[in-house]
N, C-alpha and C. Protein backbone atom coordinates (compact mmCIF):
# COMPACT_ATOMS: atom_id res chain seq x y z
N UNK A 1 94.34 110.02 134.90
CA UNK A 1 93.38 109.42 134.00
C UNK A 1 93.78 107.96 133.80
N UNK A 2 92.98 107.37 133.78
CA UNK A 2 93.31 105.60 133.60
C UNK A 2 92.83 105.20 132.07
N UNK A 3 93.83 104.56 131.61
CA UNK A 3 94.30 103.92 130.43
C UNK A 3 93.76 103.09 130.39
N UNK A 4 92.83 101.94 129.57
CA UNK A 4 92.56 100.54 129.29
C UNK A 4 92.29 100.41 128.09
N UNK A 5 91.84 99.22 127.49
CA UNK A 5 91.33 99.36 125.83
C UNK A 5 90.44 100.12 126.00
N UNK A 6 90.77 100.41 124.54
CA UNK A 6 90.36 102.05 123.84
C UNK A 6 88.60 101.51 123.92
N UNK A 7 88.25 102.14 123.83
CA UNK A 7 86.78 102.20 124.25
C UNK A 7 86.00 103.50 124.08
N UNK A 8 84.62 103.86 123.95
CA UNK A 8 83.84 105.47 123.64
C UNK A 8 84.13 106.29 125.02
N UNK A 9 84.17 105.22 126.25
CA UNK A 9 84.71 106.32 127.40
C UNK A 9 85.96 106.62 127.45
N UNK A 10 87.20 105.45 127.18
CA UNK A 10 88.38 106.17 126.93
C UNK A 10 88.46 107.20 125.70
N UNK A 11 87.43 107.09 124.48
CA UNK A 11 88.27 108.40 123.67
C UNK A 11 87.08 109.74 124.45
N UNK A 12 85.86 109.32 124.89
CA UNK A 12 85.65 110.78 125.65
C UNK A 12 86.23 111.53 126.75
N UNK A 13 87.57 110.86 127.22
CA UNK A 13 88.31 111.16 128.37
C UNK A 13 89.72 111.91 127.64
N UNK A 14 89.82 111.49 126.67
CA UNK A 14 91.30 111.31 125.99
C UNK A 14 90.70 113.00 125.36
N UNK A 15 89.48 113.41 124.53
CA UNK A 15 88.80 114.36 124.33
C UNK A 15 88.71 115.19 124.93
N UNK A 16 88.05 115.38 126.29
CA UNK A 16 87.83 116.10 127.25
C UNK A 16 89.53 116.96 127.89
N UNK A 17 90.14 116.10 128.31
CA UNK A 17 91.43 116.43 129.17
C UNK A 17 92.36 117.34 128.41
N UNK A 18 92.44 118.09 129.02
CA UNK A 18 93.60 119.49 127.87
C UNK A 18 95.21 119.18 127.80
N UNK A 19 95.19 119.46 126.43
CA UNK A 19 96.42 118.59 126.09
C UNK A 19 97.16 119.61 125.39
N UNK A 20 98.78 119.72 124.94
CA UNK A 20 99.30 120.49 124.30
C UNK A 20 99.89 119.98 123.42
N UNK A 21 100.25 120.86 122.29
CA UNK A 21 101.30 120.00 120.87
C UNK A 21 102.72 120.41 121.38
N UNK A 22 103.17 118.97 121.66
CA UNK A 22 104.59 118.87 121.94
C UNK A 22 105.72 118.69 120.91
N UNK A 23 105.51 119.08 119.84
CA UNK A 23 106.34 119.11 118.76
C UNK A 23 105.83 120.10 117.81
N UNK A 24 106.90 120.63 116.75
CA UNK A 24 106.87 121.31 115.80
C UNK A 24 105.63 120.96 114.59
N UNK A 25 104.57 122.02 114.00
CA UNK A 25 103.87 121.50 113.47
C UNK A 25 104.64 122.26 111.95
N UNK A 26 104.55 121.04 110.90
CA UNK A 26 105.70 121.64 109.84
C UNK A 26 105.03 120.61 108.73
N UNK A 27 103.84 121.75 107.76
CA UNK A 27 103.45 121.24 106.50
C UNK A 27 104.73 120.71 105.53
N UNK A 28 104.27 119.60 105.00
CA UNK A 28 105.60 118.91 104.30
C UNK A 28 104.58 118.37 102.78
N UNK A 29 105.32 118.54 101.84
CA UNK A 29 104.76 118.39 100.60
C UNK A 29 105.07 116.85 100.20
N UNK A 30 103.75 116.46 99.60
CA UNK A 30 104.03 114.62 99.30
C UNK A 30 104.11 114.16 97.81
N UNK A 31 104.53 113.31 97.34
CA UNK A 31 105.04 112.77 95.73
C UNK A 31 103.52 113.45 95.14
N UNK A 32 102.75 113.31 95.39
CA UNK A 32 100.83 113.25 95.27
C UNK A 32 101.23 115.00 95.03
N UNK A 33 101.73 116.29 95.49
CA UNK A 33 101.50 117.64 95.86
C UNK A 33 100.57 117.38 96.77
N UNK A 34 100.00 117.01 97.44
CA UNK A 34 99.66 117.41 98.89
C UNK A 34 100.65 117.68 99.94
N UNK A 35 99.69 118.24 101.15
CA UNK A 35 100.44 119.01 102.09
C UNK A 35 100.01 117.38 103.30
N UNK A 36 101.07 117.76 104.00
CA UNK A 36 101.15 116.88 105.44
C UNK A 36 101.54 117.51 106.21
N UNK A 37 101.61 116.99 107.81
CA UNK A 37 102.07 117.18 109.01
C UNK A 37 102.07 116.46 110.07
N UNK A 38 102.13 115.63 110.95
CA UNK A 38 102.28 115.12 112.20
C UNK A 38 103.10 115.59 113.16
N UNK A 39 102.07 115.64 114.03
CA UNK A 39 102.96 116.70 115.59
C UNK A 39 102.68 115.18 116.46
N UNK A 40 102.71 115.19 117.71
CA UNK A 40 102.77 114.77 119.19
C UNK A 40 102.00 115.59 119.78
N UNK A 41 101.18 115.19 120.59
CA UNK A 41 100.38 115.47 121.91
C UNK A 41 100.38 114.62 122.82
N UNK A 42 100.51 115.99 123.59
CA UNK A 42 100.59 115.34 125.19
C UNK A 42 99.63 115.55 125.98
N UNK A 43 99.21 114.55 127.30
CA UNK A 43 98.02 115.20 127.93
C UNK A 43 99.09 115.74 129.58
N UNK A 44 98.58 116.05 130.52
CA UNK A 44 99.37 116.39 131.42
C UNK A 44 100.40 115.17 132.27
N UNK A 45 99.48 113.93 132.17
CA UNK A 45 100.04 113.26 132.88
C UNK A 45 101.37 112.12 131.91
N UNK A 46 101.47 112.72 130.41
CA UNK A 46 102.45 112.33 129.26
C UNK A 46 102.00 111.23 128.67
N UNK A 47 100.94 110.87 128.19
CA UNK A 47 100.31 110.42 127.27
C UNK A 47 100.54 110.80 126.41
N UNK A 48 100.47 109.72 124.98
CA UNK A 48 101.23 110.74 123.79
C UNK A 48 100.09 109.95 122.95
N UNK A 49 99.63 111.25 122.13
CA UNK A 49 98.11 111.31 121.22
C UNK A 49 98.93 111.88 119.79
N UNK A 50 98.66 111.11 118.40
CA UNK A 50 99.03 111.79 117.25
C UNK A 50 98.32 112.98 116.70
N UNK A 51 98.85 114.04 116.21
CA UNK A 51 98.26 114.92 115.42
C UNK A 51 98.67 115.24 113.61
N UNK A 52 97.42 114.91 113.53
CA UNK A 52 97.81 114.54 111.66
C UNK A 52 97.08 115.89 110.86
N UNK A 53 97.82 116.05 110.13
CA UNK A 53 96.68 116.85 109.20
C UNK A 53 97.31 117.09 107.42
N UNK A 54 96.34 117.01 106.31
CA UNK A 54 96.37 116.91 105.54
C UNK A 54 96.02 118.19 104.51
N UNK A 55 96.32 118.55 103.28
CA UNK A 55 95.99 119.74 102.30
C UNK A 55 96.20 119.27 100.89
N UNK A 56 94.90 118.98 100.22
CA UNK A 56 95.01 118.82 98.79
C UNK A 56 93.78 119.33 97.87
N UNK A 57 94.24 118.93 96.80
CA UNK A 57 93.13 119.55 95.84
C UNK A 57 92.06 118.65 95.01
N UNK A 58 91.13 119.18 94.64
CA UNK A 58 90.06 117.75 94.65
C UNK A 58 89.65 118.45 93.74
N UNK A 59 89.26 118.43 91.70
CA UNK A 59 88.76 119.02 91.30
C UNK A 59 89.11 120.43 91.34
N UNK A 60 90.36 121.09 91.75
CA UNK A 60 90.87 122.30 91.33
C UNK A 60 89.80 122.71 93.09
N UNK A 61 89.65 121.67 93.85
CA UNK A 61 89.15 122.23 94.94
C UNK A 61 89.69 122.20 96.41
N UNK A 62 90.05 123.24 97.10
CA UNK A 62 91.37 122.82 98.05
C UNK A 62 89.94 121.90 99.29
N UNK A 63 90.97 120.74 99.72
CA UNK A 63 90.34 120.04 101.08
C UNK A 63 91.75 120.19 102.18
N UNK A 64 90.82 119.89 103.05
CA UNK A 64 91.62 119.59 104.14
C UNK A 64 91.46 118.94 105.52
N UNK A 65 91.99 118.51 106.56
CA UNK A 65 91.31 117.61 107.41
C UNK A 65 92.93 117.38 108.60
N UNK A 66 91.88 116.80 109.48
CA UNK A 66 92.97 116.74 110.91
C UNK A 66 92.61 115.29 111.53
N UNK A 67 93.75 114.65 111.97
CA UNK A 67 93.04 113.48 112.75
C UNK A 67 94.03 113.80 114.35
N UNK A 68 92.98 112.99 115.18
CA UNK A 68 93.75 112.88 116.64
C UNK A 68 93.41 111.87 116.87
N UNK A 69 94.21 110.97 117.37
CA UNK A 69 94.90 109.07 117.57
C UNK A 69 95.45 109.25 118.91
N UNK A 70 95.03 107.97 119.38
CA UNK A 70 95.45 107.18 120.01
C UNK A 70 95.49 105.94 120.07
N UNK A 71 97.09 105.54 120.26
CA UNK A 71 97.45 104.34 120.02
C UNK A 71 97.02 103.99 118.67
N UNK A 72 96.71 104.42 117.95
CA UNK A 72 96.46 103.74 116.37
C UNK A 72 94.65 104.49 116.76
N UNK A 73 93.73 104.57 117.17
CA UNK A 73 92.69 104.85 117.62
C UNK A 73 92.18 105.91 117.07
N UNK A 74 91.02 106.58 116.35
CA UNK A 74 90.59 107.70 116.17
C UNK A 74 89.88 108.86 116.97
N UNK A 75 90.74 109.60 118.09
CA UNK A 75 89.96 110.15 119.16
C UNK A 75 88.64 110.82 118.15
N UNK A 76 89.03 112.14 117.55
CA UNK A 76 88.42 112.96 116.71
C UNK A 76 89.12 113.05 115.30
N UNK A 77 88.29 113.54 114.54
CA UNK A 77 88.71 114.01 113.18
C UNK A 77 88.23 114.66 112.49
N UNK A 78 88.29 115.61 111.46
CA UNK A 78 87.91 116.23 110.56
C UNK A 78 88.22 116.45 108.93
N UNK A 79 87.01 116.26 108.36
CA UNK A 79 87.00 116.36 106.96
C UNK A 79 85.85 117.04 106.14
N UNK A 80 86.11 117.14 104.90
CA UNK A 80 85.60 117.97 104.32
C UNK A 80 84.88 117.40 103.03
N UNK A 81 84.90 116.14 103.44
CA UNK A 81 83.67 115.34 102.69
C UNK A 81 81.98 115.55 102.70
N UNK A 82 81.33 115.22 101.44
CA UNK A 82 80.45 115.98 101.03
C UNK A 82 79.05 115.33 101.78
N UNK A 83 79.50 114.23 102.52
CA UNK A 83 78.66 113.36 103.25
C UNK A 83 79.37 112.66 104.12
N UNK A 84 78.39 112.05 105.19
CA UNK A 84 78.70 110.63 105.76
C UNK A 84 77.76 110.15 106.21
N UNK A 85 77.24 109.02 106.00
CA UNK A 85 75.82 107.83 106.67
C UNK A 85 76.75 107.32 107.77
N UNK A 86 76.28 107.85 109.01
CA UNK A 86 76.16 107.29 110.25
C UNK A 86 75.61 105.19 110.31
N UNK A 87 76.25 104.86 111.38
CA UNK A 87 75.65 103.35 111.35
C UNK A 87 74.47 103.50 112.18
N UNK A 88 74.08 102.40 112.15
CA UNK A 88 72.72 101.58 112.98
C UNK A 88 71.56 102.93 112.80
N UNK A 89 71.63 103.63 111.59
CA UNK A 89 70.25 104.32 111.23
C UNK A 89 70.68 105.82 111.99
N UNK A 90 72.22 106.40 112.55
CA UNK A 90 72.05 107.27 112.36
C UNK A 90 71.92 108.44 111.62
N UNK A 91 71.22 108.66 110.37
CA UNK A 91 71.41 109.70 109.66
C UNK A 91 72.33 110.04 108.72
N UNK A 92 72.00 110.61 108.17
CA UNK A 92 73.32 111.39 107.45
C UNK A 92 73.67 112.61 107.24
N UNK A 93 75.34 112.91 107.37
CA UNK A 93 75.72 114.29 107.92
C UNK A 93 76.34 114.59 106.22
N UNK A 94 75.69 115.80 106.02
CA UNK A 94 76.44 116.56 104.42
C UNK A 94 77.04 117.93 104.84
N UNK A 95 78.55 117.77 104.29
CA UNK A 95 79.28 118.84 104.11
C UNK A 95 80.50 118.35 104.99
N UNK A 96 81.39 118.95 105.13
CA UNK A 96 82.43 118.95 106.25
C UNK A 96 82.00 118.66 107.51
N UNK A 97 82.73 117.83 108.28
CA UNK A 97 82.27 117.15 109.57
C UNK A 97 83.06 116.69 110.00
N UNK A 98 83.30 116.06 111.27
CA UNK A 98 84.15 115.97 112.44
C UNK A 98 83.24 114.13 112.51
N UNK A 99 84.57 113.14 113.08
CA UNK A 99 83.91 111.55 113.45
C UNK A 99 84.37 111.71 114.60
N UNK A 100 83.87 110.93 115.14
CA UNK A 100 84.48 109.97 116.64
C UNK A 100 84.77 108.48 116.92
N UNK A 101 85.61 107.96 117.71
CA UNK A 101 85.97 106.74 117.42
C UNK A 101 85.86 105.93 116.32
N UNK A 102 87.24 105.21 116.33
CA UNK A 102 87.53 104.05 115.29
C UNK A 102 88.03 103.49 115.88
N UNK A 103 87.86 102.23 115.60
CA UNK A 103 88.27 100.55 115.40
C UNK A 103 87.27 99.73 115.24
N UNK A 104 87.58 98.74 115.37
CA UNK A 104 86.99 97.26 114.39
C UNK A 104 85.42 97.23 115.36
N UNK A 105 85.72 97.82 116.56
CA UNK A 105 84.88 97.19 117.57
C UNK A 105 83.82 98.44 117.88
N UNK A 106 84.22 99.94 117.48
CA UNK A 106 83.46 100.64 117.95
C UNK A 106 83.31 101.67 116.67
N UNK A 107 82.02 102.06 116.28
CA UNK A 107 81.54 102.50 115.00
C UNK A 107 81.92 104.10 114.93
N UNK A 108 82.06 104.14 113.60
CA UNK A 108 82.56 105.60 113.50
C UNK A 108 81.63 106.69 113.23
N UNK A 109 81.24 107.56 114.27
CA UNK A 109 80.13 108.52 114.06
C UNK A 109 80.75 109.57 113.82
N UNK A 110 79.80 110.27 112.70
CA UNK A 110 80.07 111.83 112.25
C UNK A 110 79.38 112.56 112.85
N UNK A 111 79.80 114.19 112.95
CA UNK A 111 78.70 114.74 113.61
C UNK A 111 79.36 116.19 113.21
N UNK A 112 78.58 117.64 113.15
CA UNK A 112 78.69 118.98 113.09
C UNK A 112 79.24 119.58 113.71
N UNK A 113 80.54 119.96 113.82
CA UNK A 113 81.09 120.71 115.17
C UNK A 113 80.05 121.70 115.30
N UNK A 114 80.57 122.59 116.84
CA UNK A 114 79.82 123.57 117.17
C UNK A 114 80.77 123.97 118.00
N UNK A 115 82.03 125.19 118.14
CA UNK A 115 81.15 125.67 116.83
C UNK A 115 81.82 125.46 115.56
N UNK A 116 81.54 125.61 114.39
CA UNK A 116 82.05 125.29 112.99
C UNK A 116 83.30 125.81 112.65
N UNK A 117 84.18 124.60 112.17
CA UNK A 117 85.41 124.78 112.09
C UNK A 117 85.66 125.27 110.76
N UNK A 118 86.54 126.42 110.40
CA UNK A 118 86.72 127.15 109.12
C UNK A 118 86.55 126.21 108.16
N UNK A 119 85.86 126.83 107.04
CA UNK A 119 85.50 126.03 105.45
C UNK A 119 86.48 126.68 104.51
N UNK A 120 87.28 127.62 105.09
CA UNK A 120 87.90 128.81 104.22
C UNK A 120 89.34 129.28 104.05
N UNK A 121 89.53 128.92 105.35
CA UNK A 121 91.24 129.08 105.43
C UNK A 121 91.74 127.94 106.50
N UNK A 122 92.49 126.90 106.01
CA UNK A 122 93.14 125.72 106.55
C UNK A 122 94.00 126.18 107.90
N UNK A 123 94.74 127.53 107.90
CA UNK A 123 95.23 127.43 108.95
C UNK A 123 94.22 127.78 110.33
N UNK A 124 93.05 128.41 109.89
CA UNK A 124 92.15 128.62 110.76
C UNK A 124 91.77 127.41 111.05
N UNK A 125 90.99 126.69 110.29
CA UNK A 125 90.33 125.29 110.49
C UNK A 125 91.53 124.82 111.64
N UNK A 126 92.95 124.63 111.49
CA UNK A 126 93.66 123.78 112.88
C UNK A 126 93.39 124.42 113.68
N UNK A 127 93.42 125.92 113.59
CA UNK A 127 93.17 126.41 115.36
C UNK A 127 92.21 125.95 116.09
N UNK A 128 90.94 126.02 114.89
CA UNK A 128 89.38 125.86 115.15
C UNK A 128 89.38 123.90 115.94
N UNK A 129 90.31 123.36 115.20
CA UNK A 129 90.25 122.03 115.68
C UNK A 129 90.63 121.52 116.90
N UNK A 130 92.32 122.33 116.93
CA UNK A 130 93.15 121.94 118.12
C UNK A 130 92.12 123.11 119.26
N UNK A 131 91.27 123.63 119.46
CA UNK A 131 90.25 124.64 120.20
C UNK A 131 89.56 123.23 120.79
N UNK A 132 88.69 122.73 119.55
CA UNK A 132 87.54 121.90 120.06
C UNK A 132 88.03 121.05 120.82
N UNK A 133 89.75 120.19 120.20
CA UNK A 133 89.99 119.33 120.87
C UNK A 133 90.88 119.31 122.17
N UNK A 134 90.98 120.21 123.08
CA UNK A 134 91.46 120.99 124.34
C UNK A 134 92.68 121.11 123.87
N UNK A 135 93.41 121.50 122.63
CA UNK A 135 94.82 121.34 122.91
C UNK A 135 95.29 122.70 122.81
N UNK A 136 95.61 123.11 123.53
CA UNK A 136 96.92 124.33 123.64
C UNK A 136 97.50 124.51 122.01
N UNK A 137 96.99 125.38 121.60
CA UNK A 137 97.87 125.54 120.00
C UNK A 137 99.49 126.27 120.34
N UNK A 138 100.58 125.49 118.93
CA UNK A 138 101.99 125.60 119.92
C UNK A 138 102.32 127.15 119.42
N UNK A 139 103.13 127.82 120.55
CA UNK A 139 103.46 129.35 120.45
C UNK A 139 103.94 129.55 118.93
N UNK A 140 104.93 128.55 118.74
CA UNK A 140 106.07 128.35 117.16
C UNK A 140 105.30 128.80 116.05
N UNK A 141 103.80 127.89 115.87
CA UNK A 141 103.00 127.99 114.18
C UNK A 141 103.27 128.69 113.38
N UNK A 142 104.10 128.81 112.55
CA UNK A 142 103.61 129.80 111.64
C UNK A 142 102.80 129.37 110.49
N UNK A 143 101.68 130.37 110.03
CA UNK A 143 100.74 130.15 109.15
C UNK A 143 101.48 129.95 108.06
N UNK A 144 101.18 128.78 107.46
CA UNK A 144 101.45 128.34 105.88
C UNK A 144 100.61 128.91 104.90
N UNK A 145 101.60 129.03 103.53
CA UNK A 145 101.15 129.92 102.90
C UNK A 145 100.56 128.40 101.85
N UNK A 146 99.54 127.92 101.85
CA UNK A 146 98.74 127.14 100.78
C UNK A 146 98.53 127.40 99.48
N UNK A 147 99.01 126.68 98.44
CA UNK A 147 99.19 126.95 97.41
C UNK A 147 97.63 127.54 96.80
């Protein structure tokens, strides 16, 4: 796969290509009580893509969300925000939703997975994510117990 600035065809390539989590995924509690994590991904040819994901409470209401980066870059992501207005008149997406690309230069679109990533249990939602986003979920996981 060929590398150049990040661009909508490099993150639909970076998307597409099946990748695995090359590190331990290990919820870690923050000053805030939220939950964290960052793993490593790899694609075959050792490209290294971040995997982020987050767990907090909003109104006595649990959220949660995943990002996948490159180079600083937003391949995909997911959140559980109650909206998002699309640019240049696309629409607007309500409820939990998945973006694509970020940076300064290329606009950040939301859109509905398909198929729909758990609303209900966080450790499902990563499977459901690292699924959409070709990655090999790692043998190790063990399900966290969320407050």
């Amino acid at each position: 796969m060929a590398y150049g600035e990040f661009s909508p065809e490099l993150c639909e390539q970076l998307h597409a290509v099946s990748k695995y989590v090359a590190s331990r995924i290990a919820w870690k509690s923050d000053a805030q009580g939220a939950l964290k994590f960052q793993a490593k991904v790899l694609t075959p040819d050792g490209k290294g893509l971040d995997l982020i994901g987050y767990w907090y409470k909003k109104n006595n209401e649990p959220r949660w969300g995943f990002s996948l980066t490159f180079s600083g870059y937003c391949v995909r992501s997911y959140d559980m925000a109650k909206r998002h207005k699309n640019p240049g008149g696309g629409g607007t997406i309500k409820g939990p939703h998945k973006h694509k690309y970020s940076s300064s230069k290329i606009d950040r679109y939301a859109f509905k997975p398909e198929p729909q990533i758990s609303e209900s249990n966080p450790n499902q939602a990563l499977m459901d994510f690292l699924q959409e986003e070709n990655i090999q979920p790692p043998t190790n996981y063990q399900h966290f117990m969320f407050p």
